[in-house]
C-alpha atoms as a PDB file:
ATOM      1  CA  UNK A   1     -11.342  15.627  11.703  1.00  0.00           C
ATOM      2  CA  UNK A   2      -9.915  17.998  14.816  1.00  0.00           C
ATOM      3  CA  UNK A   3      -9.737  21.426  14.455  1.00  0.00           C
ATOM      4  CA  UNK A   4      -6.960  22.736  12.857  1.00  0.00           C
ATOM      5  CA  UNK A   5      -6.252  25.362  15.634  1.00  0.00           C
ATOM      6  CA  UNK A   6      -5.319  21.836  17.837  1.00  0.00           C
ATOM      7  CA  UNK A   7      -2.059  21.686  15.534  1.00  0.00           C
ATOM      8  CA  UNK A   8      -1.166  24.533  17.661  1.00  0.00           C
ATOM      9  CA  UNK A   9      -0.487  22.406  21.078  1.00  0.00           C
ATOM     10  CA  UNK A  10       2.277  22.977  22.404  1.00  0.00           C
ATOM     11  CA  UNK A  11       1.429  21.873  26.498  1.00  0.00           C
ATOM     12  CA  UNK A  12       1.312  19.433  26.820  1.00  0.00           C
ATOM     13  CA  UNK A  13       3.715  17.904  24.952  1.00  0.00           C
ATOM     14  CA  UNK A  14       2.169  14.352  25.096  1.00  0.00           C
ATOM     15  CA  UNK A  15      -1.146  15.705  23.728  1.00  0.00           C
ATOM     16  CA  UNK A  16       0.820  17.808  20.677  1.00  0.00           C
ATOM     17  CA  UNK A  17       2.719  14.774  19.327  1.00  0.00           C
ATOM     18  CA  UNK A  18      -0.792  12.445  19.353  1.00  0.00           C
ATOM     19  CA  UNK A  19      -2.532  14.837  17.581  1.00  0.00           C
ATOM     20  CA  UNK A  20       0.161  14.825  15.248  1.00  0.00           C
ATOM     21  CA  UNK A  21       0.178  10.999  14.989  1.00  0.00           C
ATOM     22  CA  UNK A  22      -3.062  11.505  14.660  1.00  0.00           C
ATOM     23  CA  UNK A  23      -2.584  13.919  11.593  1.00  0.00           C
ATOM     24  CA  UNK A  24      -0.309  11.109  10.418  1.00  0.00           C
ATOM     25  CA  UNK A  25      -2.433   8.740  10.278  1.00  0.00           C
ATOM     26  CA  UNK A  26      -5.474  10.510   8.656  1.00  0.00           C
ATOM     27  CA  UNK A  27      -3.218  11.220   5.831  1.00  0.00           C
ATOM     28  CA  UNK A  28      -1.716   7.924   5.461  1.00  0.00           C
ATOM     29  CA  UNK A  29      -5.426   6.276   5.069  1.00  0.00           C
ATOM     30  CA  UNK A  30      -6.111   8.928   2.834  1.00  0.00           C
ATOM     31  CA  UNK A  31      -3.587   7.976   0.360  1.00  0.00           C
ATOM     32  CA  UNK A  32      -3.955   4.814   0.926  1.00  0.00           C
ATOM     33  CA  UNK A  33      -7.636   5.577  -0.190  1.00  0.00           C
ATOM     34  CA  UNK A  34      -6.652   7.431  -3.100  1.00  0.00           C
ATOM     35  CA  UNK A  35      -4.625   4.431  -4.661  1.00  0.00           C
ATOM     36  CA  UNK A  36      -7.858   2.652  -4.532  1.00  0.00           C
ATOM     37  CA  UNK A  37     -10.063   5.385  -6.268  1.00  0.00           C
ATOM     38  CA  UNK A  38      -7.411   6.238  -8.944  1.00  0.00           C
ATOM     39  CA  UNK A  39      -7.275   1.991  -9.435  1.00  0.00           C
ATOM     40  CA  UNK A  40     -10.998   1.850 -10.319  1.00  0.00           C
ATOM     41  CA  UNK A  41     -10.486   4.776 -13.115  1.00  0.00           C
ATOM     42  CA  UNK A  42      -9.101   2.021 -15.142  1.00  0.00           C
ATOM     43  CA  UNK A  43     -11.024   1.690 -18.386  1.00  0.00           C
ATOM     44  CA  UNK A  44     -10.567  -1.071 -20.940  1.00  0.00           C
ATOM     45  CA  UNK A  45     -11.566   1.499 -23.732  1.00  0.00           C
ATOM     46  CA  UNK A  46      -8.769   4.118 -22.362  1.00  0.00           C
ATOM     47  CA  UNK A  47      -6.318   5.339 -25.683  1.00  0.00           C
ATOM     48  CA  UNK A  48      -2.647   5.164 -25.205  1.00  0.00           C
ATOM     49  CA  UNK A  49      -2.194   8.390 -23.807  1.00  0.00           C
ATOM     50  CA  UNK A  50      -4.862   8.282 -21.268  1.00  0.00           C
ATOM     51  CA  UNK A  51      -3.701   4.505 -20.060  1.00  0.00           C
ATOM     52  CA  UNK A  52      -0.188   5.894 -19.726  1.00  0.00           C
ATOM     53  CA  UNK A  53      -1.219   9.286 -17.863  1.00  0.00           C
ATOM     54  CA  UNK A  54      -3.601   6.746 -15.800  1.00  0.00           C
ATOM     55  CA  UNK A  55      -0.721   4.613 -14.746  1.00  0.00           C
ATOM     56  CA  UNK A  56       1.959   7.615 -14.029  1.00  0.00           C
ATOM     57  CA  UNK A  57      -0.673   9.062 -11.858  1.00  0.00           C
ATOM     58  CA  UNK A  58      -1.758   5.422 -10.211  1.00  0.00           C
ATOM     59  CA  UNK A  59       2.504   4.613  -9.452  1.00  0.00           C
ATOM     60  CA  UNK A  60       3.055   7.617  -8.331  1.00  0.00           C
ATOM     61  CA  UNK A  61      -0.182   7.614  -6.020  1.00  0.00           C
ATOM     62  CA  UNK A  62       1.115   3.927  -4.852  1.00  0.00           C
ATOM     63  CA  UNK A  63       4.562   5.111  -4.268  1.00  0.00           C
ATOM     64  CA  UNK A  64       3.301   8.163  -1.907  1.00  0.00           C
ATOM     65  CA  UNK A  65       1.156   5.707  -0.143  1.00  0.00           C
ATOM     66  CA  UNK A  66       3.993   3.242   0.136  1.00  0.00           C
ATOM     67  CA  UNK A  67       6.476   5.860   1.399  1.00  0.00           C
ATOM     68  CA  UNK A  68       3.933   6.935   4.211  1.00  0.00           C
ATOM     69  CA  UNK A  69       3.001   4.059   5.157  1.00  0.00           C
ATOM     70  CA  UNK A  70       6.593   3.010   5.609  1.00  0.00           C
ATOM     71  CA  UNK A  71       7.187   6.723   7.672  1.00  0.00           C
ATOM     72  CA  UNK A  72       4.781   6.205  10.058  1.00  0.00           C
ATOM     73  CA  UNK A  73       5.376   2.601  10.616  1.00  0.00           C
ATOM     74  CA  UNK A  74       9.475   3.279  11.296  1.00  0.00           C
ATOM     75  CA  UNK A  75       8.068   6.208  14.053  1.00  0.00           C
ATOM     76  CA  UNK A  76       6.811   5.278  17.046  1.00  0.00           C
ATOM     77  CA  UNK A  77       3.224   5.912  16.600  1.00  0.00           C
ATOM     78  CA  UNK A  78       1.306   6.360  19.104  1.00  0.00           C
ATOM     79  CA  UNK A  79       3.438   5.407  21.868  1.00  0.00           C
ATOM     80  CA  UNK A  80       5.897   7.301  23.168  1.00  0.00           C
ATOM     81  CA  UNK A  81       8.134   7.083  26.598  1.00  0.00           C
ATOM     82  CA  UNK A  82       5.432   9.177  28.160  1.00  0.00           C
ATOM     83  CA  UNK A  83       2.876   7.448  28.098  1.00  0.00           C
ATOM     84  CA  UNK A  84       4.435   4.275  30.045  1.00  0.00           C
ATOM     85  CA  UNK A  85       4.561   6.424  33.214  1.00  0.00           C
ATOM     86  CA  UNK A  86       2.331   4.378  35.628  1.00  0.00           C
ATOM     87  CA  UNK A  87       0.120   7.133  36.092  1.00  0.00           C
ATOM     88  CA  UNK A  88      -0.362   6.969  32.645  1.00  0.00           C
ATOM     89  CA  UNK A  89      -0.483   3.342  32.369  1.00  0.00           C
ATOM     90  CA  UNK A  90      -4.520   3.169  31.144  1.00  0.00           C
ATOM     91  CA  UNK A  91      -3.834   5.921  28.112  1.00  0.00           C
ATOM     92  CA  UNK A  92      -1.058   3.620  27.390  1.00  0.00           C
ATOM     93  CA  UNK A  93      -3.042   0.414  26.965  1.00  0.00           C
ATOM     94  CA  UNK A  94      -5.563   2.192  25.377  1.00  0.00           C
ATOM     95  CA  UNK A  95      -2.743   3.985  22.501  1.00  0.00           C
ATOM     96  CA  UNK A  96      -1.613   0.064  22.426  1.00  0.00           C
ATOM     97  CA  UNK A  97      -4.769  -1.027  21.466  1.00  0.00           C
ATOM     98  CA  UNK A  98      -5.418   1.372  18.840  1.00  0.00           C
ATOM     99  CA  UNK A  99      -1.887   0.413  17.354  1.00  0.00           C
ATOM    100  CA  UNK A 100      -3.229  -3.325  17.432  1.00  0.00           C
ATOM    101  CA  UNK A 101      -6.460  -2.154  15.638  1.00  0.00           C
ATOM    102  CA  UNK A 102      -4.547  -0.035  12.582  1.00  0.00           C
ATOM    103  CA  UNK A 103      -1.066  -1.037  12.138  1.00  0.00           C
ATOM    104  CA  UNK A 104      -1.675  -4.346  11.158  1.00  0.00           C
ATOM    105  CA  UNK A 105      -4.606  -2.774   8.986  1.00  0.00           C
ATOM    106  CA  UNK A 106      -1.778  -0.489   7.311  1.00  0.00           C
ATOM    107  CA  UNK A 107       0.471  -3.612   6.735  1.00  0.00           C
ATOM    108  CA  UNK A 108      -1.898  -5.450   4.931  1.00  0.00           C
ATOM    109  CA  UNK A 109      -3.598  -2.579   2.980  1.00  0.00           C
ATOM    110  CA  UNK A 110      -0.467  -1.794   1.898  1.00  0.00           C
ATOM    111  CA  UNK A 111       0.959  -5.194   1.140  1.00  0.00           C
ATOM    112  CA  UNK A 112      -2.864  -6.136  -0.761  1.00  0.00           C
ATOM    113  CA  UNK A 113      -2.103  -2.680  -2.880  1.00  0.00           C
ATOM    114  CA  UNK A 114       1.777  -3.700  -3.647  1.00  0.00           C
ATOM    115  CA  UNK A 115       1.048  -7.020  -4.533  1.00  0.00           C
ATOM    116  CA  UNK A 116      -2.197  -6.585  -7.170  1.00  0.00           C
ATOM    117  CA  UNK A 117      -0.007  -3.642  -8.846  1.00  0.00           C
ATOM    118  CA  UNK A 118       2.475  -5.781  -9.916  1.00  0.00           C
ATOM    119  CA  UNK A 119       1.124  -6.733 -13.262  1.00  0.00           C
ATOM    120  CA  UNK A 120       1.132  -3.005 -14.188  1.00  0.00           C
ATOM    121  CA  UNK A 121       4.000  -2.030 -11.828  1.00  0.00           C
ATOM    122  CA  UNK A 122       6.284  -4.699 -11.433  1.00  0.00           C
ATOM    123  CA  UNK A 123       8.834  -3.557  -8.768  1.00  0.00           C
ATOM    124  CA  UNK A 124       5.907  -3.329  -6.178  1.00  0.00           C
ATOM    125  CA  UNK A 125       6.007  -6.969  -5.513  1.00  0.00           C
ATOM    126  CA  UNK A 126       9.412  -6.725  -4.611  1.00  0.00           C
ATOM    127  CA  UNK A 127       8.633  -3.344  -2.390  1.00  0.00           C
ATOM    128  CA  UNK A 128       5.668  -5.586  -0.657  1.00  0.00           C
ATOM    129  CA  UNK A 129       8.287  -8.327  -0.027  1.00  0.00           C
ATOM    130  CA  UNK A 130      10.927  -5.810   1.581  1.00  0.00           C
ATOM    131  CA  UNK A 131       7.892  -4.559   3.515  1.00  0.00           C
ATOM    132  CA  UNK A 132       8.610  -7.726   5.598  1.00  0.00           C
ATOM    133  CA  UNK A 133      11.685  -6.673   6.379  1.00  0.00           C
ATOM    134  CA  UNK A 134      10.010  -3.689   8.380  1.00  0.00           C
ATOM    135  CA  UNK A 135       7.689  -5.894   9.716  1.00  0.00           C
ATOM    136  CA  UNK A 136      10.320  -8.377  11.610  1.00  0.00           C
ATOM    137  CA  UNK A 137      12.936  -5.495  12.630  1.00  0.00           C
ATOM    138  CA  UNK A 138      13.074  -5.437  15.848  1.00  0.00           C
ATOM    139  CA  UNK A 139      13.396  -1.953  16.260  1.00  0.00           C
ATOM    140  CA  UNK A 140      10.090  -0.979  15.060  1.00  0.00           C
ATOM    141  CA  UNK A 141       8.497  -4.238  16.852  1.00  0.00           C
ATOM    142  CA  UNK A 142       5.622  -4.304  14.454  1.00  0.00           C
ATOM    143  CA  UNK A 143       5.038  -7.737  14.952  1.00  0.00           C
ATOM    144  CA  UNK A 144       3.886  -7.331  18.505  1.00  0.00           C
ATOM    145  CA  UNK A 145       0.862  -5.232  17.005  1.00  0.00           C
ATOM    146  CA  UNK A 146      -0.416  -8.383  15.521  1.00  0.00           C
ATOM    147  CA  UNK A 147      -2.697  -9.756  17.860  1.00  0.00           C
ATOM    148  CA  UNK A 148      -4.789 -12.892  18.108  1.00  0.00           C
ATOM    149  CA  UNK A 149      -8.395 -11.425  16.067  1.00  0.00           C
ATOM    150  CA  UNK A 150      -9.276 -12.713  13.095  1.00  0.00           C
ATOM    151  CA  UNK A 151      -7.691 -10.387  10.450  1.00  0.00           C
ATOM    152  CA  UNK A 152      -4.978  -9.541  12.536  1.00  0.00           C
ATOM    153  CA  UNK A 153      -3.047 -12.154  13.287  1.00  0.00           C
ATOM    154  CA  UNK A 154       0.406 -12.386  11.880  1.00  0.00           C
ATOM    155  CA  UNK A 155      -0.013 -15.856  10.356  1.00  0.00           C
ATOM    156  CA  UNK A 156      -2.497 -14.056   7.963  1.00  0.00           C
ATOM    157  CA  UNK A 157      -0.097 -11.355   7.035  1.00  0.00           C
ATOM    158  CA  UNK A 158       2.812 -14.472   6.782  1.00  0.00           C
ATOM    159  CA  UNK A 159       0.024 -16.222   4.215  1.00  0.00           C
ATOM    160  CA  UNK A 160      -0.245 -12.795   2.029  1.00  0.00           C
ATOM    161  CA  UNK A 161       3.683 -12.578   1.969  1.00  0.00           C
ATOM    162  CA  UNK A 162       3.655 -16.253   0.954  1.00  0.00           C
ATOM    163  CA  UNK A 163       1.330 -15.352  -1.459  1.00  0.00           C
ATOM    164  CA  UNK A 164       3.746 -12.887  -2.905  1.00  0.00           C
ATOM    165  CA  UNK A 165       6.613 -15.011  -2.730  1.00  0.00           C
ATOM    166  CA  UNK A 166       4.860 -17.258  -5.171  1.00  0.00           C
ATOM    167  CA  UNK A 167       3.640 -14.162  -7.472  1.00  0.00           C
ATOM    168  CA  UNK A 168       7.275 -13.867  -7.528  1.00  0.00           C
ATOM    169  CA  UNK A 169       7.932 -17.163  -8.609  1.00  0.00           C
ATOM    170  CA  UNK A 170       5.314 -17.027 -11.439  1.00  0.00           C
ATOM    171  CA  UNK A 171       7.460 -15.140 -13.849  1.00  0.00           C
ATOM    172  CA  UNK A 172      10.132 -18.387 -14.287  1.00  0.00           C
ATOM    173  CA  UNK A 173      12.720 -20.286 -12.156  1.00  0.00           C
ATOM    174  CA  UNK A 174      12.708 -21.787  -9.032  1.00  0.00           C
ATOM    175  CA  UNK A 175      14.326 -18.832  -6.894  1.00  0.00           C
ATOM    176  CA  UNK A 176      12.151 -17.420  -4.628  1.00  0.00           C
ATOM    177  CA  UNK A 177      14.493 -14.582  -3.781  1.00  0.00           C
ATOM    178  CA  UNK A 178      14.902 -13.702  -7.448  1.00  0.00           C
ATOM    179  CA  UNK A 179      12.312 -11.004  -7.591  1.00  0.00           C
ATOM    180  CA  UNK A 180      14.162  -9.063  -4.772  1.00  0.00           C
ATOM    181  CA  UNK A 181      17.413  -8.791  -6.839  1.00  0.00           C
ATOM    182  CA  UNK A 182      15.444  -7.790 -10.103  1.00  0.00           C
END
């Protein structure tokens, strides 16, 4: 972790917002982290009031997440129109890479997290299907983070959202689009 005195910056500018995104991101993996440690709490032997306080606290630890994840993949993390000055063109490809490296890591934590939740919390497999949505917008160009390393290409994120699709199907009828209008 940086210093906190560094959340300070103000000059430059450039070096104030990626420490910021930087902040961002720390958080974001944190909570993403937390989902995972408040998952494992689970206990077969739990009493009805300790299951139920077990799953408020895991939805709303997944929902956090979720809405975090979605923040600082609708931001332009990372990049910004400084950075593709030509004398900056290196930092650039560098603050590319590391968006290559961790955004597709966020997309499929997340989406992994939305999907195996859905048996206790069943609107999170239609939240990890909108996530798609996100994905292919061409404003946020998430797509062109996927690159061509194993684990990060976008066919395997396109096999875990066909995987949902047929989670969604499991629960009756032949309408894959159901489970986004339930």
């Amino acid at each position: 972790m940086l210093p906190p005195d560094l959340g300070t910056l103000r000059d430059p500018e450039e070096e104030a917002t990626e420490y910021m995104h930087y902040r961002q991101f720390f958080g974001v993996w944190d909570a993403l982290a937390r989902v995972v440690e408040c998952e494992a709490l689970e206990q077969p032997q739990m009493n009805k009031e300790t299951r139920a306080a077990w799953l408020d606290d895991y939805k709303t630890l997944i929902e956090q997440a979720r809405e975090q994840v979605v923040k600082l993949l609708t931001t332009d993390w990372l990049v910004s129109d400084a950075e593709t000055r030509p004398s900056n063109a290196k930092r650039h490809r560098d603050l590319v890479r590391i968006r290559q490296i961790y955004i597709p890591e966020l997309i499929l934590r997340l989406h992994t997290i939305l999907v195996a939740s859905r048996g206790r919390v069943p609107e999170n497999l239609k939240h990890a299907l909108s996530l798609v949505n996100v994905v292919a917008d061409s404003r946020y160009r998430l797509y062109d983070d996927f690159s061509a390393q194993a684990g990060r290409r976008l066919g395997d994120y396109l096999g875990a959202v066909r995987q949902a699709v047929l989670a969604g199907l499991e629960g009756g009828g032949s309408d894959p689009f159901r489970i986004l209008t339930v």
